[in-house]
Protein backbone atom coordinates (compact mmCIF):
# COMPACT_ATOMS: atom_id res chain seq x y z
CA UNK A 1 39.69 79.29 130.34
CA UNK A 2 41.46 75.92 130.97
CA UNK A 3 39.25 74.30 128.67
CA UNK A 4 40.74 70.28 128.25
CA UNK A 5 41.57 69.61 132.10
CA UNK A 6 38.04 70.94 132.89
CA UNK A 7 35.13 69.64 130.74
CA UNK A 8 36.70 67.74 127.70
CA UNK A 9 39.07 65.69 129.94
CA UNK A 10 37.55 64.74 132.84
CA UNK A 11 33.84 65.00 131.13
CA UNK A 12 32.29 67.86 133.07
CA UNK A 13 30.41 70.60 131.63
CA UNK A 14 31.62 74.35 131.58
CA UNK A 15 32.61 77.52 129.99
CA UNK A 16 35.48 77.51 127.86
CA UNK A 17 36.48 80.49 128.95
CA UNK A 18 36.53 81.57 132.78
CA UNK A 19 35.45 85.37 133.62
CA UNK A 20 36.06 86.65 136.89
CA UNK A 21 35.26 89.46 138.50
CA UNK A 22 39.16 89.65 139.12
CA UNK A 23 41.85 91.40 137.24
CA UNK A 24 45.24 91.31 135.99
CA UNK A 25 47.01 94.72 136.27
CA UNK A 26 49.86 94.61 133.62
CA UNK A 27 52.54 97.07 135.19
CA UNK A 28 56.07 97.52 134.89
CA UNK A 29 58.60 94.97 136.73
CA UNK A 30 61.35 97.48 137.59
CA UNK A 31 62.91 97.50 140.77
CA UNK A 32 63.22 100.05 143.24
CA UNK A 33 66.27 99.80 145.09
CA UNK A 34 64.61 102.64 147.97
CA UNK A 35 62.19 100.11 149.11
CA UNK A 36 64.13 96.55 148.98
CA UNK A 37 64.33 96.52 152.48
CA UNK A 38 60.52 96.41 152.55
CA UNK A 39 60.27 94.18 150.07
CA UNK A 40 59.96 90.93 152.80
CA UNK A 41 56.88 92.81 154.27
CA UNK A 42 54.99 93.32 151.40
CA UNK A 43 56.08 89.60 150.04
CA UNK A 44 54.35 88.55 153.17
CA UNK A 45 51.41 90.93 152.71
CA UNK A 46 50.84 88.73 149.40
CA UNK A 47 51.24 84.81 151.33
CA UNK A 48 48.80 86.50 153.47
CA UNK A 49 46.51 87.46 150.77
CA UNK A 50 46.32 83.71 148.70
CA UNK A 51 46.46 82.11 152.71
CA UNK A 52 42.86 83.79 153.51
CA UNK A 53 41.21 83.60 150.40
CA UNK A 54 42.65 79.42 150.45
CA UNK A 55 41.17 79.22 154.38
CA UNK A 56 37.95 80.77 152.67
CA UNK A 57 38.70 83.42 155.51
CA UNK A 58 36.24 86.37 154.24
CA UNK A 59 36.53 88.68 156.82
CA UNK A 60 40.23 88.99 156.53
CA UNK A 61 40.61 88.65 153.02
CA UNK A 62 38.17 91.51 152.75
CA UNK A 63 39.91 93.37 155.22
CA UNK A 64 43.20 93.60 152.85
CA UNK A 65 41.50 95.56 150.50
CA UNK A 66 41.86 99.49 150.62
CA UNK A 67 38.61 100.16 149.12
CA UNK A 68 39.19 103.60 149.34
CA UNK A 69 42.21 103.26 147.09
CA UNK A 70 40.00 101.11 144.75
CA UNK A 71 37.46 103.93 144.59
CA UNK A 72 39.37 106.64 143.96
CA UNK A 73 40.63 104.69 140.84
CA UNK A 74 36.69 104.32 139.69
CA UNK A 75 36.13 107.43 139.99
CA UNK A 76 39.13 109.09 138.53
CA UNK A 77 38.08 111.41 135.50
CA UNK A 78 34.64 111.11 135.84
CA UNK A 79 33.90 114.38 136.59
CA UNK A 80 31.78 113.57 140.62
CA UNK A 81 31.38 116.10 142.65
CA UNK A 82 33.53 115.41 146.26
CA UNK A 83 30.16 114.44 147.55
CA UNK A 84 29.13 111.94 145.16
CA UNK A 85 32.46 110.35 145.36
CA UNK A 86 31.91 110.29 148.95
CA UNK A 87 28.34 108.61 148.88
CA UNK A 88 30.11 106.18 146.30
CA UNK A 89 32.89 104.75 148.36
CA UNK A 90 30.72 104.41 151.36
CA UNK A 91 28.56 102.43 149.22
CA UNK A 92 31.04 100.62 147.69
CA UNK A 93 32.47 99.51 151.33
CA UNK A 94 29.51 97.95 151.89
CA UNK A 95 29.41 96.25 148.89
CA UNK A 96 32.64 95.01 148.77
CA UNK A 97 32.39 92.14 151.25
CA UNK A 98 29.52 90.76 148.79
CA UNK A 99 32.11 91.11 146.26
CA UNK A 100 35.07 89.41 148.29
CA UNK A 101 32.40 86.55 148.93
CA UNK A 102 31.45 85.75 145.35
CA UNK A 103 35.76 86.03 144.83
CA UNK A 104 36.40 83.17 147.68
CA UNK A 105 33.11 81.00 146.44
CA UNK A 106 33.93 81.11 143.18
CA UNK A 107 36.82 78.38 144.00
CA UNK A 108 35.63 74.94 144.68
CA UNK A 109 36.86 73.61 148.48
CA UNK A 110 38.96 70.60 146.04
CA UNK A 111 40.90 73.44 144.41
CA UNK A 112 43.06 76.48 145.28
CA UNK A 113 45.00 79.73 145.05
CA UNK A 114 48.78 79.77 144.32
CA UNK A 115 51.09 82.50 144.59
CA UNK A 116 53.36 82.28 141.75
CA UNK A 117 56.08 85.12 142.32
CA UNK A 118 56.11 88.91 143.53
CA UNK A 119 57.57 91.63 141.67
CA UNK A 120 58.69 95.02 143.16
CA UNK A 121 57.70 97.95 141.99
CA UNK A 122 56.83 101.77 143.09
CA UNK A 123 56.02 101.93 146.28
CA UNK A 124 54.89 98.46 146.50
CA UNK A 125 54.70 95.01 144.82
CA UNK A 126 52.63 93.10 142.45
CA UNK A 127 51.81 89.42 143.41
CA UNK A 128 51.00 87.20 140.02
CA UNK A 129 47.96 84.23 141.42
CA UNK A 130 46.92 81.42 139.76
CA UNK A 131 43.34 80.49 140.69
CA UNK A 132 41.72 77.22 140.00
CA UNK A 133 38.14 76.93 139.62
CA UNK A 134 37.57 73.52 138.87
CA UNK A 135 35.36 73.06 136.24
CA UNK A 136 35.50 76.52 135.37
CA UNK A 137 38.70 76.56 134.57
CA UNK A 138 41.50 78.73 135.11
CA UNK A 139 42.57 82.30 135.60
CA UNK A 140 46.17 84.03 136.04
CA UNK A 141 45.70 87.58 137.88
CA UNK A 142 48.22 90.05 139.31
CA UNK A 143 47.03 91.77 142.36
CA UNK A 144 48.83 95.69 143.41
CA UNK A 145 49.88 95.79 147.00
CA UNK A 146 50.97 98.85 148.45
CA UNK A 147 51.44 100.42 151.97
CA UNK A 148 48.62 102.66 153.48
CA UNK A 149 48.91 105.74 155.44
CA UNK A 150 49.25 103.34 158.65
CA UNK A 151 51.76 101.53 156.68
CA UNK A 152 49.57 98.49 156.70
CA UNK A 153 49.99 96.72 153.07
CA UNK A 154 46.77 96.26 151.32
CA UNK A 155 45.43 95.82 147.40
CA UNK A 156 44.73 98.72 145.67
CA UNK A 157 43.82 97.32 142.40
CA UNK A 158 43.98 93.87 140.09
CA UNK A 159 44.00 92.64 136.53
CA UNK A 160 42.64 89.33 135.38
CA UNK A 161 44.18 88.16 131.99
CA UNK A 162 41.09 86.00 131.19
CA UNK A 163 39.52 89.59 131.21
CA UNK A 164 41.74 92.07 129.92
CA UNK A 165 41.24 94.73 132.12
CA UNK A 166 41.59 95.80 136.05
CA UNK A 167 39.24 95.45 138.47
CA UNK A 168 38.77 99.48 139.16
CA UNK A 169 37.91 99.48 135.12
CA UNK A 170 34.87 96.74 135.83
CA UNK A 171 33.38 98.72 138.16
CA UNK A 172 33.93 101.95 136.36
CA UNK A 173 31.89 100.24 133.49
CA UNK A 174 28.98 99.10 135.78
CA UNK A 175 29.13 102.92 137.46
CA UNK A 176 29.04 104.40 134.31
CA UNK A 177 26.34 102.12 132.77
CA UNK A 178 23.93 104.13 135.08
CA UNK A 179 24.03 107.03 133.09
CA UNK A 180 22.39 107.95 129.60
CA UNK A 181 24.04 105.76 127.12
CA UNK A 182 26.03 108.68 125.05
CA UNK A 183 27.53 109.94 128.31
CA UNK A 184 28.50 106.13 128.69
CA UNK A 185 30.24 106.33 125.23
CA UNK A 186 31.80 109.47 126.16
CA UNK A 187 33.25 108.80 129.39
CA UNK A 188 34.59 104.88 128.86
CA UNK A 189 35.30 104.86 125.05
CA UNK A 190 38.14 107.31 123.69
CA UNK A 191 36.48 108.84 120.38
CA UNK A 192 38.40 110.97 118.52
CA UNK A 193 36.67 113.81 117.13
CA UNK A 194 35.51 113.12 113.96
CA UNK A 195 34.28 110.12 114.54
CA UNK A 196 30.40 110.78 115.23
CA UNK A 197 29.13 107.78 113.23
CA UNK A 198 31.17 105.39 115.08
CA UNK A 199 30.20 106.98 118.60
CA UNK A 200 26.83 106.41 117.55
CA UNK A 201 27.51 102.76 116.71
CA UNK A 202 28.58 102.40 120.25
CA UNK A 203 25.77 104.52 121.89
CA UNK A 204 23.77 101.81 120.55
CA UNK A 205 26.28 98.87 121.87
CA UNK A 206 25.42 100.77 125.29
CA UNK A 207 21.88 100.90 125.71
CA UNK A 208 21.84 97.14 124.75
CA UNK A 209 24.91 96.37 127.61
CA UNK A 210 22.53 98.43 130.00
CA UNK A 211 19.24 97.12 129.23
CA UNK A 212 21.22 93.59 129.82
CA UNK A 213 19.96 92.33 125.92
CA UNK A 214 22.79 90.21 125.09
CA UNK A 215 20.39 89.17 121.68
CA UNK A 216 20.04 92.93 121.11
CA UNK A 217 23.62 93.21 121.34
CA UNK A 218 24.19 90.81 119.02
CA UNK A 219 22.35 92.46 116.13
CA UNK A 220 23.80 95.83 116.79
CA UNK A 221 27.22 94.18 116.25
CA UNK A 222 26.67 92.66 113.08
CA UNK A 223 26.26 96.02 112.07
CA UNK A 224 29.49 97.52 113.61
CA UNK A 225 32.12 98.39 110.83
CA UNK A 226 36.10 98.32 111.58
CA UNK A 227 36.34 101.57 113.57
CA UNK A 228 34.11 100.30 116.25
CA UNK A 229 35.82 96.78 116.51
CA UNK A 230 39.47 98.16 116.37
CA UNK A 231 37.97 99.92 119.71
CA UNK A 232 39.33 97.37 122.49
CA UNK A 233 36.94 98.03 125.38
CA UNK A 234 34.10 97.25 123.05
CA UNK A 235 35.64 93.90 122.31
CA UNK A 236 35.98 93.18 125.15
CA UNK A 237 32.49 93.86 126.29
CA UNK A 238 31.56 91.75 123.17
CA UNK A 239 33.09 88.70 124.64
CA UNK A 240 30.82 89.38 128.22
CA UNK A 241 28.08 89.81 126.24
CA UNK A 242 28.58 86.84 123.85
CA UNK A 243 29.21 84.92 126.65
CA UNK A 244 25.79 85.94 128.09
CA UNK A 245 24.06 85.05 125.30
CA UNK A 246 25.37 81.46 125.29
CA UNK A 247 25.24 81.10 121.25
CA UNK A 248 28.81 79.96 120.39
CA UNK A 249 28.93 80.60 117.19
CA UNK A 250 28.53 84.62 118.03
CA UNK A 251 30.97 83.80 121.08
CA UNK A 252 33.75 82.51 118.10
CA UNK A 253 33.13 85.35 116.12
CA UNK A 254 33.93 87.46 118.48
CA UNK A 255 36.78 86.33 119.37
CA UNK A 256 37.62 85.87 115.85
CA UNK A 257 37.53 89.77 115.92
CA UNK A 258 39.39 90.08 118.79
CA UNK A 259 42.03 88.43 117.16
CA UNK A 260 42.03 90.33 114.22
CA UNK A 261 42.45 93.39 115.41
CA UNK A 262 44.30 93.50 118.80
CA UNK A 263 45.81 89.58 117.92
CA UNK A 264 49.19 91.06 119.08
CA UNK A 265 48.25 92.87 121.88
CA UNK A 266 49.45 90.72 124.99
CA UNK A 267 47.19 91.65 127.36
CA UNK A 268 44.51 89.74 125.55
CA UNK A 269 46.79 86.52 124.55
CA UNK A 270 45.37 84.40 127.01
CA UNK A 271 41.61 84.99 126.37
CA UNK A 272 42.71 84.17 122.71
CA UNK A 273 44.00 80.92 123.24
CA UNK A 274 40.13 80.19 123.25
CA UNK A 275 40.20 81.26 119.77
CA UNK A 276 42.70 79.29 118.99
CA UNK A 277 41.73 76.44 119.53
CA UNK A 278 38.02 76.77 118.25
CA UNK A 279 40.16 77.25 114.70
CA UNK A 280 42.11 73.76 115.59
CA UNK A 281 45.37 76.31 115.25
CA UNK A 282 47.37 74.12 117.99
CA UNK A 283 50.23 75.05 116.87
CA UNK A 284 49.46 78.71 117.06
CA UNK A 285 47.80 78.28 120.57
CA UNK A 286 51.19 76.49 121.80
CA UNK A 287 53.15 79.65 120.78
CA UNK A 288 50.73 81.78 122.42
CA UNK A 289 51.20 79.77 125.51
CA UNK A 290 54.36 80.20 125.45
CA UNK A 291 54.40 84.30 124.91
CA UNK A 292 51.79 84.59 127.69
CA UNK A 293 53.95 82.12 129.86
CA UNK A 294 57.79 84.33 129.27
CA UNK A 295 55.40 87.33 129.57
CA UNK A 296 54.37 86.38 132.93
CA UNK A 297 57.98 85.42 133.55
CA UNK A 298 57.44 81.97 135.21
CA UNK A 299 57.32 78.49 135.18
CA UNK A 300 53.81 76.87 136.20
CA UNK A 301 52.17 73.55 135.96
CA UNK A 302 49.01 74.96 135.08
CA UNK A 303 50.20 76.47 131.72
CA UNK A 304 52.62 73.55 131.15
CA UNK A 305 49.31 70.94 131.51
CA UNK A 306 47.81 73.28 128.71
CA UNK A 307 50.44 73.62 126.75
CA UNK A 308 50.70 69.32 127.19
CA UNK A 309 46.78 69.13 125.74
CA UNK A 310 47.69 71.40 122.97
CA UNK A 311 50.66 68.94 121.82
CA UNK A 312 48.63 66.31 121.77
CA UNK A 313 46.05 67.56 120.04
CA UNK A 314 48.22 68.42 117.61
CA UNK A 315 49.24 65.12 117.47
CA UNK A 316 52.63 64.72 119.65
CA UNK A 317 51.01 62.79 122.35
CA UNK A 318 54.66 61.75 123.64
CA UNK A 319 55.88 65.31 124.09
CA UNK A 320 52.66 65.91 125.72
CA UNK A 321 52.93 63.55 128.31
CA UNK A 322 56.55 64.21 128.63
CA UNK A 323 55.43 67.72 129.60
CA UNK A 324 52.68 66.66 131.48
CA UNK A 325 55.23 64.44 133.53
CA UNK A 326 56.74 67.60 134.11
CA UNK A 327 54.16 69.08 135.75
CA UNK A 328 53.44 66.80 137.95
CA UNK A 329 57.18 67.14 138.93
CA UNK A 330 56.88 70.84 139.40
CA UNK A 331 53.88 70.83 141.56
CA UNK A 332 51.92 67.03 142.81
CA UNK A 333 49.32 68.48 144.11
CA UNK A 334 47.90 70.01 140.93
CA UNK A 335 45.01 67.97 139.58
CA UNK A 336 44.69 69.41 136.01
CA UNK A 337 48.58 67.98 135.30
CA UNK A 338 47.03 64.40 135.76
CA UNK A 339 44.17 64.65 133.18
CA UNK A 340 46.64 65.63 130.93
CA UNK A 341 48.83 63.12 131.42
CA UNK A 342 46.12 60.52 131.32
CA UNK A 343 45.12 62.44 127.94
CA UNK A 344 47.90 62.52 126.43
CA UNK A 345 49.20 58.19 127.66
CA UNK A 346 45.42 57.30 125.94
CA UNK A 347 46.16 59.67 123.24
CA UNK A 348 49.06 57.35 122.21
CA UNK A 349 47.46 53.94 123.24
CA UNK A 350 49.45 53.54 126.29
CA UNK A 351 47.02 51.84 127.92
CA UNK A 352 49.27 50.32 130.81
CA UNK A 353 50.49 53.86 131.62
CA UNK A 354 46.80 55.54 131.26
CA UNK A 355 45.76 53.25 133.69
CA UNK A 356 48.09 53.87 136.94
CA UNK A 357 47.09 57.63 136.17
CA UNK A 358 43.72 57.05 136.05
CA UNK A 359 44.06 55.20 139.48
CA UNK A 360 46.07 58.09 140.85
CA UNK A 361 42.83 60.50 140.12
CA UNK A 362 40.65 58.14 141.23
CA UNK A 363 42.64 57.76 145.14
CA UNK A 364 43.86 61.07 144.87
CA UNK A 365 41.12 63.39 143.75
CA UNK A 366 37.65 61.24 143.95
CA UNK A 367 36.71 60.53 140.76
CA UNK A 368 35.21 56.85 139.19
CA UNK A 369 36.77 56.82 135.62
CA UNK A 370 34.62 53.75 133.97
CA UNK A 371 33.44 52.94 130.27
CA UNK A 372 30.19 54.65 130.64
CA UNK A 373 32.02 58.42 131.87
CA UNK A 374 35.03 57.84 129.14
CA UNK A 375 32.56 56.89 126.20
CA UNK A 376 31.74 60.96 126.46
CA UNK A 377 34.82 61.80 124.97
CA UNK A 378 36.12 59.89 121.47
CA UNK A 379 39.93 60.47 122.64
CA UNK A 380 39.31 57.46 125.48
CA UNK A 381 37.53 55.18 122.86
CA UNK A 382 40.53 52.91 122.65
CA UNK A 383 41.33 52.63 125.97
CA UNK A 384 38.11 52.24 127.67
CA UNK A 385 37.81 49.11 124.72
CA UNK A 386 41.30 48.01 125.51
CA UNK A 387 41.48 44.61 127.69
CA UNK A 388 44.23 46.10 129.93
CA UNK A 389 41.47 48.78 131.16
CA UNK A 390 38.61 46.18 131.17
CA UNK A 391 40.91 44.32 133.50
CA UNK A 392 41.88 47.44 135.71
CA UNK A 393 38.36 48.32 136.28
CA UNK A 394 37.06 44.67 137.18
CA UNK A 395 40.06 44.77 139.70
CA UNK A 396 38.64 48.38 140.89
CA UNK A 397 35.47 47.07 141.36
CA UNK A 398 36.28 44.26 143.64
């Protein structure tokens, strides 16, 4: 959901907001002092993780996954006989290198994976990602390593903040969707008795997620009262299925919803920073930064380049290339810290300055920054009129 360093920034279409099929699992950071001498092993497990899916090596990246762990969180509580569950977990086995392909693919050979820190916890660690996808945007998620009966470390589970919800859960949903839409309602949506008119609401919200009628959807939601919205799986299926239906202005009041009634809830603070922004609330979206970025606990150029477009937008250009600056600092190699420093220099008319960075993504990452790709975005109108870029480019050219 990077939204200015991919699209508005360096001109290229996307999403605003990036869903993966990956998860962030939001779990407790306490220490275990019983396992700290294993702690290197599983801290390795993780370098090993980001290093495959980075050498695009499928195969192995695959092969860290305990799908059988996985399942067994699917099906938990659904009531499958041991058979079915069986017959499910082989299937899923086979369908999980599919899965770990569209996972590598979806990250352009330009960009990359970075760990970001490890955490201990029960019986294993969790290993906090950030994954770049380019145009696309970004996505923080927290992957749960533990050991396996052969004491081999693998993942048993993940949570993607740009989603809201762990990986196990996806599936679970798509399982689920299989079955008659008030059984759906039933097993994935926690109704309290009492409440037949709302679980009705959603029965309805079902068949049009199953029947994959994102237009149908739409209607029935209109007609959804408070109950069903203050339900936070459903809004979070709203924003998949507002998403499919490409009309923005049902995709904004969504997350207008969203924000309304589970605006505090962290687990959902980056996904609303989309929100934000739609509302111009910069100043709002820079606090929310900054809860999601103590939350995670870290320091990273990817949510310091946001926070950078945010101040400038807002209309401290200086402090956003000051921040910017600091990204760079932090980590060179990141592209998405350069478009906002270039943002932010043209922001304030420092054409001089805007200029050596726009030469740095030009040698450095490949792109041709002339009149005709700036004149896409109003924010570049003075420098791509200044003499001082005229000049630049003519010297490019030669």
């Amino acid at each position: 959901m990077y939204y200015f360093c991919n699209g508005l920034l360096n001109q290229k279409n996307s999403r605003l907001v990036v869903f993966s099929c990956l998860l962030l699992l939001l779990l407790g950071t306490n220490a275990y002092a019983k396992q700290s001498q294993e702690i290197p092993a599983y801290n390795q497990a993780a370098e090993t993780l980001v290093g495959f899916w980075n050498q695009r090596a499928y195969e192995e990246f695959s092969g860290m996954m305990n799908v059988s762990a996985i399942s067994r969180r699917v099906l938990k509580g659904l009531g499958f006989s041991e058979k079915q569950k069986l017959e499910f977990t082989k299937g899923f086995k086979a369908g999980m290198r599919k899965s770990v392909d569209k996972i590598i693919n979806q990250v352009p050979e330009t960009r990359y994976v970075k760990l970001l820190k490890t955490t201990p916890m029960e019986n294993g660690i969790k290993a906090l990602v950030r994954v770049d996808y380019g145009d696309s945007g970004l996505s923080y998620l927290e992957f749960y390593l533990k050991k396996t009966t052969s004491s081999t470390v693998k993942v048993v589970d993940w949570y993607d903040y740009a989603q809201g919800q762990k990986f196990s859960e996806t599936v679970r949903q798509l399982l689920v969707m299989r079955m008659p839409a008030s059984s759906m309602v039933d097993r994935i949506f926690n109704i309290m008795d009492g409440k037949e008119a709302v679980r009705q609401q959603l029965i309805k919200v079902m068949k049009s997620i199953q029947e994959n009628k994102p237009d149908e959807f739409e209607k029935i939601y209109q007609t959804l009262g408070k109950e069903a919205r203050e339900n936070k799986m459903l809004m979070i299926l709203a924003v998949k299925m507002a998403i499919l239906s490409q009309d923005d202005k049902f995709y904004r009041q969504v997350l207008n919803d969203l924000n309304k009634y589970h605006g505090t809830d962290t687990t959902v603070t980056f996904l609303l920073i989309d929100h934000l922004f739609y509302q111009k609330q910069y100043d709002a979206a820079v606090q929310a930064i900054e809860r999601f970025q103590n939350n995670l606990g870290i320091e990273d150029a990817g949510l310091m380049s946001l926070k950078s477009n945010m101040l400038t937008l807002k209309g401290y250009p200086e402090k956003g290339a000051r921040l910017a600056e600091k990204a760079i600092e932090k980590e060179p190699e990141f592209e998405d810290s350069y478009w906002s420093l270039f943002f932010s220099l043209a922001s304030s008319e420092k054409h001089e300055q805007a200029v050596k960075v726009a030469a740095v993504l030009e040698d450095r990452f490949g792109y041709e920054l002339n009149s005709a790709s700036l004149a896409e975005n109003e924010a570049y109108n003075g420098l791509r009129q200044s003499q001082v870029f005229k000049q630049w480019r003519a010297g490019r050219n030669k």
